[in-house]
Protein backbone atom coordinates (compact mmCIF):
# COMPACT_ATOMS: atom_id res chain seq x y z
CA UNK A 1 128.45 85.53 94.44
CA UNK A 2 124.93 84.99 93.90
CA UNK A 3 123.11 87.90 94.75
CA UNK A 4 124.66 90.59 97.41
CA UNK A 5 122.46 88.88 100.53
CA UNK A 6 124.22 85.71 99.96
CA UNK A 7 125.01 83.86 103.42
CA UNK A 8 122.15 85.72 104.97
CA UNK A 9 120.04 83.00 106.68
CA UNK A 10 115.95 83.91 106.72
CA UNK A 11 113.21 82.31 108.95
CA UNK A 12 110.47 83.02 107.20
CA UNK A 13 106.71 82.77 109.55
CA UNK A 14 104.94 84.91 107.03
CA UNK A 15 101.94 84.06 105.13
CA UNK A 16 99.46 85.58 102.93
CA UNK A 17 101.02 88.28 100.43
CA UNK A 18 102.64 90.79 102.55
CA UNK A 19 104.99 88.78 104.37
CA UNK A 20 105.71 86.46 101.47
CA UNK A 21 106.34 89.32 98.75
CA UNK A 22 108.98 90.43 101.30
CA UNK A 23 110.74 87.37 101.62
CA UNK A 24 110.82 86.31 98.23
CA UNK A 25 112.42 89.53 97.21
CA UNK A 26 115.24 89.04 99.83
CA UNK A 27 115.27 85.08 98.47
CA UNK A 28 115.70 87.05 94.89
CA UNK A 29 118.56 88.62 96.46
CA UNK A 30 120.41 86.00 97.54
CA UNK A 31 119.43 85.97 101.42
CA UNK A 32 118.86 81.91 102.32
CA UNK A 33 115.24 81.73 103.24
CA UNK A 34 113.39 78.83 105.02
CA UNK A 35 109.54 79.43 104.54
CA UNK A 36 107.43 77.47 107.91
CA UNK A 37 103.91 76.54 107.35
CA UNK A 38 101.27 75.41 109.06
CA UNK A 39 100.77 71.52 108.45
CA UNK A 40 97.81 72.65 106.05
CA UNK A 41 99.93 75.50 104.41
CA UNK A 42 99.90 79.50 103.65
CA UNK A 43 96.14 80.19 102.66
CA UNK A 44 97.96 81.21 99.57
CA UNK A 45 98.23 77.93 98.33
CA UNK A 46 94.71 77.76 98.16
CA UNK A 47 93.81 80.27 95.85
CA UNK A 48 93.24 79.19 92.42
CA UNK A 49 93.99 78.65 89.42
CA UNK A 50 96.19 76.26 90.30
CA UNK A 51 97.01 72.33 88.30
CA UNK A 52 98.17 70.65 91.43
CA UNK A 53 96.23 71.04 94.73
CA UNK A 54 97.85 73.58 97.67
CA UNK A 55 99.99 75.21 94.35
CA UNK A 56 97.69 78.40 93.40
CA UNK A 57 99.18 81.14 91.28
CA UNK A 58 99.94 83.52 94.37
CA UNK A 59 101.65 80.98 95.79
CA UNK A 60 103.76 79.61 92.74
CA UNK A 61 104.74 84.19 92.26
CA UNK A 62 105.22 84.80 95.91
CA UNK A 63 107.31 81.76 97.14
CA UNK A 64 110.18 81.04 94.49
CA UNK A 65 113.91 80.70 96.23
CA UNK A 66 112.39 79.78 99.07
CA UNK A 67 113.00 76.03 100.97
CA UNK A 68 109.66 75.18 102.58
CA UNK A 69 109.18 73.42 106.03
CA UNK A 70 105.44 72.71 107.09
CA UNK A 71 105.65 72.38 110.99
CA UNK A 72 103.00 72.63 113.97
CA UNK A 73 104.51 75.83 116.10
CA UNK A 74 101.69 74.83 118.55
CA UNK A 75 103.10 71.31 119.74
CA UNK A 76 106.22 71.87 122.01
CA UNK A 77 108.55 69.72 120.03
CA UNK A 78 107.65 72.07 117.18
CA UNK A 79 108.30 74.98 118.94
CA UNK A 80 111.64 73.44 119.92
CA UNK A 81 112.29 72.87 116.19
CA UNK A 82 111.67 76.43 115.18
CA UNK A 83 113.62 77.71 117.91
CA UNK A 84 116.49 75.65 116.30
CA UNK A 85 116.27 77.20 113.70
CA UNK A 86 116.39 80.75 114.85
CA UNK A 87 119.66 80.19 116.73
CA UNK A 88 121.47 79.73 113.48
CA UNK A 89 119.39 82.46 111.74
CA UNK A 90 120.43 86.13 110.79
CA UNK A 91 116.46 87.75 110.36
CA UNK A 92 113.09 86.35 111.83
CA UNK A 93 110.11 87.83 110.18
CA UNK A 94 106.61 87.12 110.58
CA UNK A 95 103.67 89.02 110.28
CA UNK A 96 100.80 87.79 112.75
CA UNK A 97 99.78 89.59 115.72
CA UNK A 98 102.83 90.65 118.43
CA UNK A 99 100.12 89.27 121.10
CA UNK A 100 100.26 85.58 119.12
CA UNK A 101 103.89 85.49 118.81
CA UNK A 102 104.03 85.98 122.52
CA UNK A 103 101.52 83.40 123.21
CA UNK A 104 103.82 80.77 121.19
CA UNK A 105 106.97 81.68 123.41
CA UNK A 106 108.75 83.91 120.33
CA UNK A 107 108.40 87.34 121.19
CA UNK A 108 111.98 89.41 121.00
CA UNK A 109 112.59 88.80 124.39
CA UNK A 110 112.36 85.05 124.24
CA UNK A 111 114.30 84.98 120.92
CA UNK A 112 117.16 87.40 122.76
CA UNK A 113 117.98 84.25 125.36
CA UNK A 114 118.82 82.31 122.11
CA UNK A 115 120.26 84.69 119.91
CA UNK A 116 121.40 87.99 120.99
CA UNK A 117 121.84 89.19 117.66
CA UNK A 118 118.67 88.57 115.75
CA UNK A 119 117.10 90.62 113.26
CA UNK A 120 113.69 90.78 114.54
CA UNK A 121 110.99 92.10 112.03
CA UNK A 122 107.43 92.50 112.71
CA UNK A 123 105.04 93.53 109.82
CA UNK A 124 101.35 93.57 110.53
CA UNK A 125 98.18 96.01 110.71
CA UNK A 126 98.70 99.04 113.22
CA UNK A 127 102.26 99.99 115.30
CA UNK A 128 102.15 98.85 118.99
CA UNK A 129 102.68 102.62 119.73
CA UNK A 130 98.93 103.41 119.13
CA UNK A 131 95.21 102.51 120.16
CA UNK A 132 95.05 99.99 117.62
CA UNK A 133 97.65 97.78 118.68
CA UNK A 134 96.82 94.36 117.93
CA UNK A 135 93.73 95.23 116.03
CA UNK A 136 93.50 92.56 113.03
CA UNK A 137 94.36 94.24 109.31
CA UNK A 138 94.00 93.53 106.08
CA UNK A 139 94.71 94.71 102.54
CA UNK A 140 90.99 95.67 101.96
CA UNK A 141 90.60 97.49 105.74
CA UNK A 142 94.09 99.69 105.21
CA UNK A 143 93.08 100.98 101.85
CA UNK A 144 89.73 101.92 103.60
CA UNK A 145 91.55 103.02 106.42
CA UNK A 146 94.03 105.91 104.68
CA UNK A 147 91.57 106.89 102.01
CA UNK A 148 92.57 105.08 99.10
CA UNK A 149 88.91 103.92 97.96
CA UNK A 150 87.85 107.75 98.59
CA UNK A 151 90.48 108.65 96.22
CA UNK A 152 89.68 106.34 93.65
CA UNK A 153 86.07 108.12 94.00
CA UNK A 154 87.19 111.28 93.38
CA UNK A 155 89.14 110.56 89.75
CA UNK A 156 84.91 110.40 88.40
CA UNK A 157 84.13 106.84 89.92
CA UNK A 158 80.46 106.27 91.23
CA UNK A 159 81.27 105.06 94.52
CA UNK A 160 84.92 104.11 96.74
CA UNK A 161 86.64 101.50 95.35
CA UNK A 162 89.60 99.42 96.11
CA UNK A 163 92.33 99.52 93.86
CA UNK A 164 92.47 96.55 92.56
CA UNK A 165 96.06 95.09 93.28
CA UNK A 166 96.88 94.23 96.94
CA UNK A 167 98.02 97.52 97.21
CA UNK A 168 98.93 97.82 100.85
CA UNK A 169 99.93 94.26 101.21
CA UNK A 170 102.82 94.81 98.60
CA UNK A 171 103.77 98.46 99.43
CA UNK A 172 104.66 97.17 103.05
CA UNK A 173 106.39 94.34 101.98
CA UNK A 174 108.69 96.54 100.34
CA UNK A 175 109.22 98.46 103.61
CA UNK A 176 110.05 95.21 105.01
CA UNK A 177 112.63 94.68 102.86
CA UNK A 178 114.02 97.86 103.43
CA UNK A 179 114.20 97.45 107.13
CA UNK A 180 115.78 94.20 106.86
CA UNK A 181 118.23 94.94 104.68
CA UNK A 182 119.53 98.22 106.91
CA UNK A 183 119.24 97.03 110.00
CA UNK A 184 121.46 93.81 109.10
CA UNK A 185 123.75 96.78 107.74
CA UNK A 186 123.31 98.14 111.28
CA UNK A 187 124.31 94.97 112.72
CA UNK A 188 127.72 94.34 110.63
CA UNK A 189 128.81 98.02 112.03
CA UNK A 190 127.61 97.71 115.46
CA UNK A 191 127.74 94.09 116.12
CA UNK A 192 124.21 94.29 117.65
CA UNK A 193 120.96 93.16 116.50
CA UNK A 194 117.22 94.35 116.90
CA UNK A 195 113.70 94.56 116.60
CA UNK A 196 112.08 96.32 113.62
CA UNK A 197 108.26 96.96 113.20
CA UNK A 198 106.93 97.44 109.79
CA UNK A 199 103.24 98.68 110.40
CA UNK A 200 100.82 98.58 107.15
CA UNK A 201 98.43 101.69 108.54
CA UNK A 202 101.32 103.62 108.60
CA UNK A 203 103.27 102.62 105.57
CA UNK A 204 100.13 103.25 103.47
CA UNK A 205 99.18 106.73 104.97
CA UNK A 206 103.32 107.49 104.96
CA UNK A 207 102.53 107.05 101.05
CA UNK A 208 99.11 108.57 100.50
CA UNK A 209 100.02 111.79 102.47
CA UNK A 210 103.19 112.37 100.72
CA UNK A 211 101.35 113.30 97.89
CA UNK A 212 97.51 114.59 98.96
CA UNK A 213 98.14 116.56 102.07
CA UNK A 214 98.80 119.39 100.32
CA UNK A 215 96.87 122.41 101.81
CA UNK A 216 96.92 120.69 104.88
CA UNK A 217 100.91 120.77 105.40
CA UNK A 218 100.67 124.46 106.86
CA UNK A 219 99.75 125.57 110.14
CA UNK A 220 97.22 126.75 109.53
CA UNK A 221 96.18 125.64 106.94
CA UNK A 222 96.44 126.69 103.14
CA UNK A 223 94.18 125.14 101.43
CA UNK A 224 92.41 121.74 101.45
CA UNK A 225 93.67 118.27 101.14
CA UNK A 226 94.47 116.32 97.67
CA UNK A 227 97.11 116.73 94.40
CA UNK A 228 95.02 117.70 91.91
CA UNK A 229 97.38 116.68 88.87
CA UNK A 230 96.13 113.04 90.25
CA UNK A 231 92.67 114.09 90.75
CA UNK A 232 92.48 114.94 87.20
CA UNK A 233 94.53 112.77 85.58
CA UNK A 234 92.90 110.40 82.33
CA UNK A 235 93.89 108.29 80.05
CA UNK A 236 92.71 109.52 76.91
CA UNK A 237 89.91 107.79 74.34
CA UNK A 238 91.27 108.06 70.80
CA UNK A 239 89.18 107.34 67.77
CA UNK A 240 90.00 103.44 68.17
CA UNK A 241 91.01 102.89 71.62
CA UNK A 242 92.70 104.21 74.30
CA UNK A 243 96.83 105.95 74.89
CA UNK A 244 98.47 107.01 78.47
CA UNK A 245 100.18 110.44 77.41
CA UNK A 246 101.36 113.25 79.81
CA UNK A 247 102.18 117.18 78.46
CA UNK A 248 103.63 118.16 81.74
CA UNK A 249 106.30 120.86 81.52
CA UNK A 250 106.58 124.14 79.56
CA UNK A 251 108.90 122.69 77.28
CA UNK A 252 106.46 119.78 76.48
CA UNK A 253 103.63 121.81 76.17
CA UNK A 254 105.11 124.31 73.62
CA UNK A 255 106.49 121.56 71.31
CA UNK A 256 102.45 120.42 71.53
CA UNK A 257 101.43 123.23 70.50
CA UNK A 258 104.07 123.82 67.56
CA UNK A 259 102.89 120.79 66.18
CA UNK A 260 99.57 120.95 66.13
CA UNK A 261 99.87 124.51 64.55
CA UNK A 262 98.35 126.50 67.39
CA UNK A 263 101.72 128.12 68.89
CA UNK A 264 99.75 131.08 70.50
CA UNK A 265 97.67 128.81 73.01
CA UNK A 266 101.30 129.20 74.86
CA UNK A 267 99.98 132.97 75.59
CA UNK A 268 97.13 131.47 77.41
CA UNK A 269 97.06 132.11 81.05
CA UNK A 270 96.31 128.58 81.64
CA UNK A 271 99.51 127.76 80.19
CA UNK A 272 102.06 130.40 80.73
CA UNK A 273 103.60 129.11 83.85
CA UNK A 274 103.81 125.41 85.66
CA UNK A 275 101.58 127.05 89.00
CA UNK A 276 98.96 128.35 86.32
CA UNK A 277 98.86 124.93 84.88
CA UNK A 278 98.56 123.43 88.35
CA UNK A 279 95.58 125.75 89.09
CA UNK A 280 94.02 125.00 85.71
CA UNK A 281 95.02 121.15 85.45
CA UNK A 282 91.36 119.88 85.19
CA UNK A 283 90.51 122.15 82.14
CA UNK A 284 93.60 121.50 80.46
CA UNK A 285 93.20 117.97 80.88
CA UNK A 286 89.93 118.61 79.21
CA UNK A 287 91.28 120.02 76.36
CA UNK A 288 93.87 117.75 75.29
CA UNK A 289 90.51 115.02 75.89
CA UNK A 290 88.65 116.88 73.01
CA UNK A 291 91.84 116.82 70.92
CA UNK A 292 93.27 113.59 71.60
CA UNK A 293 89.39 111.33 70.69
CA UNK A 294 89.95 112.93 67.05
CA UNK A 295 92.27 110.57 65.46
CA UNK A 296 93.62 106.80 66.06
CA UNK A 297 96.01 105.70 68.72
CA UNK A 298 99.10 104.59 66.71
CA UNK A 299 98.89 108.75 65.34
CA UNK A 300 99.21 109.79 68.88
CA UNK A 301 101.99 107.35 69.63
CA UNK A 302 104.13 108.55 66.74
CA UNK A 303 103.52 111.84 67.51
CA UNK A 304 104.39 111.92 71.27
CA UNK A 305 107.34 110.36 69.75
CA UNK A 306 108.30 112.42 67.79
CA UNK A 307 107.87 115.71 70.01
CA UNK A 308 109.52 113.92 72.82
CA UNK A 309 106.38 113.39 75.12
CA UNK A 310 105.94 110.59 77.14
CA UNK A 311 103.49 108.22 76.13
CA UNK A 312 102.35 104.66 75.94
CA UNK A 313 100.30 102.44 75.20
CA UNK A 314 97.14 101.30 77.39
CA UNK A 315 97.80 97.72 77.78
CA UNK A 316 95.83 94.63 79.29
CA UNK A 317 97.39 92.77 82.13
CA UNK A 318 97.40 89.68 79.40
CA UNK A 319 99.14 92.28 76.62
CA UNK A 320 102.55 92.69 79.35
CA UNK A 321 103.01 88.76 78.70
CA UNK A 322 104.17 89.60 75.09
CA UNK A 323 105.21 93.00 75.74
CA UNK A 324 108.26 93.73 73.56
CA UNK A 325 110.51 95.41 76.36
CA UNK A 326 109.74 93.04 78.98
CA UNK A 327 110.40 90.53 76.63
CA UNK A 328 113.97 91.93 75.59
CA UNK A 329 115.28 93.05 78.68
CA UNK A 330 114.64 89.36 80.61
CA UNK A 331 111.92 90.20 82.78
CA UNK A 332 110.15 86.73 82.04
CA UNK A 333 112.40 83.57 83.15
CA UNK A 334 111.13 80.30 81.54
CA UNK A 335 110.30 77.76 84.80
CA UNK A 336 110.08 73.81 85.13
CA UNK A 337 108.68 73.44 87.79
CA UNK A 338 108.35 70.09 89.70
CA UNK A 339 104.89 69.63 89.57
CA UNK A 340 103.12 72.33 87.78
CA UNK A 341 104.87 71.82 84.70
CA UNK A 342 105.71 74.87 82.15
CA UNK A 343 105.42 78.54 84.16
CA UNK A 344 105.79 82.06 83.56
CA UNK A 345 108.34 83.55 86.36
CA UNK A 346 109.47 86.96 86.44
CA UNK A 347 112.92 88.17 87.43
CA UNK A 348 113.98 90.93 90.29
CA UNK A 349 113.20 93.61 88.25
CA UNK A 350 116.55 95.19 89.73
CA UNK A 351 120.04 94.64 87.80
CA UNK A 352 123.44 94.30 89.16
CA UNK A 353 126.94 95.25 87.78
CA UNK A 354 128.72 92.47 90.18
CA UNK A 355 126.32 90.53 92.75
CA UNK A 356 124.17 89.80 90.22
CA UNK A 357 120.95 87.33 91.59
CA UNK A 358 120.40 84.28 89.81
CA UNK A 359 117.84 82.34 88.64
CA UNK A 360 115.87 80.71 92.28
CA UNK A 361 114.13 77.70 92.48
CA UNK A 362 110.80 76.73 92.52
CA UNK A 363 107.78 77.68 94.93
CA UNK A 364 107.75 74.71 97.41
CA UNK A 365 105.63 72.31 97.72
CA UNK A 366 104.27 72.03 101.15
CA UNK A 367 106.80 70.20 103.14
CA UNK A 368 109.14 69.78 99.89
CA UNK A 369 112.39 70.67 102.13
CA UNK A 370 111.35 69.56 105.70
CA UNK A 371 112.96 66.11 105.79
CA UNK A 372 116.14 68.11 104.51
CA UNK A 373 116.06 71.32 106.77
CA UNK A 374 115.16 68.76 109.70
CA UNK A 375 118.85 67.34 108.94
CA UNK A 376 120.91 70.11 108.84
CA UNK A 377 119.59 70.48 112.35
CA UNK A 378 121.17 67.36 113.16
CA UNK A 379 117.85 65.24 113.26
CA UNK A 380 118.30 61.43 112.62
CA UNK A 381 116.08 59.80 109.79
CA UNK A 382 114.13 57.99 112.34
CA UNK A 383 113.68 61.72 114.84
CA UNK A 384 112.45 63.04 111.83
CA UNK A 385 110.34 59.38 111.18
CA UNK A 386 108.31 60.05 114.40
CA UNK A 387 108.28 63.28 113.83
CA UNK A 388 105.84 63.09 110.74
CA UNK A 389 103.93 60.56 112.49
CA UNK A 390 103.06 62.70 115.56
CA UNK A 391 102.15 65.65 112.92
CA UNK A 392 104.43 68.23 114.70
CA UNK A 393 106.31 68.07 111.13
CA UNK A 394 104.71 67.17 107.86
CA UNK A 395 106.99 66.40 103.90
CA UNK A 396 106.12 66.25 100.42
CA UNK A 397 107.92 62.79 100.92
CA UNK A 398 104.62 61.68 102.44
């Protein structure tokens, strides 16, 4: 087998990162995956640096394993091609608007008269169960939305910031792979299929209250919102740089203290039990500051080491393309691909004892599988020939 979704078929109507993330996970995983574009492509494509035009970096790290159709879902004998498509398909995803996917003639109902037994996954801004049904969403807007950028505001920074990853975009995409994968678990027990909505508002607030609502859990209340481990929380200036250490338990703690000859700071109040350190995190994160700037990085590295404290170093986003365990393990798969020559890819970052995934192909190029998808649908050369020229379908052939 090559991966454990193997024989699971995919249409794929997501763009962007969200959507895309998803589906190239379950691609990873061995699902069959059939990524439909617009005739001008996933804005993705468009986002440099890129060597080849409508082949930008997101795209190339969000697409791979994918087969790539570019069709016009607003012409009727598009729509009629898509619909094709999702007859013979276990899981349609997409992440516009419900309200747009209704307008096009796809919304669960329409897709139940062809196939009773879809997977039907929705991920996008706000659940239909809620006043902002149908409002438009964005990375950016959910962080602001569930108080990430206030967060980042309160670890020392000036003013709210994003966090500088597309956070919410990815975090939901994972949900989405969740649902999919259990509810086509559902389906092999029950025999039925169904419709799944993947909201990002409340993925993202799902996470951010799991950890800061704190006080606010009790009726009534016991204090105010926010973990303040994570308030505090530093990396730590040496004398030549920078390490990511955490003391955390009692354990940990007295071993740092052993070796840095002050065993009676463990009689502190501050550090007698894991609540007192709780209540006293910011000044004891202070402390091990003024300790920690007094000597050089690789000392604090052997030494967490050695006392069994976890620590590492602070690296650069360009130092993890040379870092010794991702190099080791396999992370980084050496790709050819068609037109962009020489890549870095990255493996699932998951490992399997018997369905192990294997290597996937290439990002597409826009329109590289069309012709081909376009036959297994039974389409004659010549169909698909006048097809391309009345732009409901576009190929790479071209």
């Amino acid at each position: 087998m090559s991966g454990p979704l193997q024989g699971v078929k995919i249409v794929d109507l997501t763009t962007v990162v969200m959507g895309p993330f998803a589906t190239q996970i379950l691609a990873e995983l061995g699902a069959e995956v059939i990524k439909v574009e617009p005739l001008n492509g996933d804005n993705m494509r468009d986002v440099g640096p890129m060597k080849s035009p409508k082949m930008g970096h997101l795209h190339l790290h969000l697409n791979r394993g994918k087969r790539g159709i570019a069709l016009d879902l607003k012409h009727q004998r598009g729509l009629e091609i898509i619909k094709k498509l999702i007859a013979e398909a276990d899981v349609l995803i997409y992440n516009v608007r419900p309200q747009a996917m209704a307008r096009l003639g796809l919304a669960y109902e329409d897709i139940l008269e062809i196939n009773p037994k879809i997977i039907y996954v929705g991920a996008y801004g706000y659940s239909e169960k809620g006043p902002r049904a149908g409002q438009a969403a964005y990375d950016d807007l959910i962080q602001g939305a569930t108080g990430v950028p206030w967060l980042v505001s309160r670890g020392g920074q000036d003013s709210p910031r994003y966090v500088p990853l597309n956070f919410a975009d990815r975090v939901t995409g994972l949900h989405a792979v969740y649902a999919v994968t259990a509810a086509l678990y559902q389906r092999e027990r029950s025999g039925v299929g169904q419709a799944v909505e993947v909201p990002m508002f409340e993925a993202i607030s799902h996470f951010v209250l799991g950890d800061h609502m704190a006080g606010l859990t009790f009726q009534p209340e016991r204090g105010p919102s926010g973990y303040e481990r994570l308030k505090h929380r530093r990396v730590y200036q040496t004398s030549d740089g920078f390490v990511c250490a955490l003391v955390y338990n009692e354990g940990q703690w007295t071993r740092f203290w052993n070796e840095i000859g002050e065993p009676k700071m463990m009689r502190d109040p501050k550090f007698v039990t894991h609540s007192a350190r709780a209540q006293n995190i910011g000044k004891i994160y202070d402390l091990l500051e003024k300790i920690i700037i007094e000597r050089p990085t690789e000392y604090w590295i052997n030494f967490f080491q050695k006392i069994d404290v976890p620590v590492a170093k602070m690296n650069r986003v360009d130092d993890l393309l040379a870092d010794e365990h991702l190099v080791k393990s396999g992370f980084f798969i050496p790709e050819d691909h068609p037109s962009e020559g020489s890549l870095y890819a990255m493996r699932t970052p998951t490992s399997w004892s018997k369905t192990s995934p294997s290597q996937k192909t290439s990002a597409p190029l826009l329109g590289q599988h069309t012709r081909e998808v376009l036959q297994n649908l039974n389409f004659s050369d010549q169909e698909i020939d006048d097809l391309i020229a009345l732009r409901v379908v576009s190929s790479a052939e071209q």
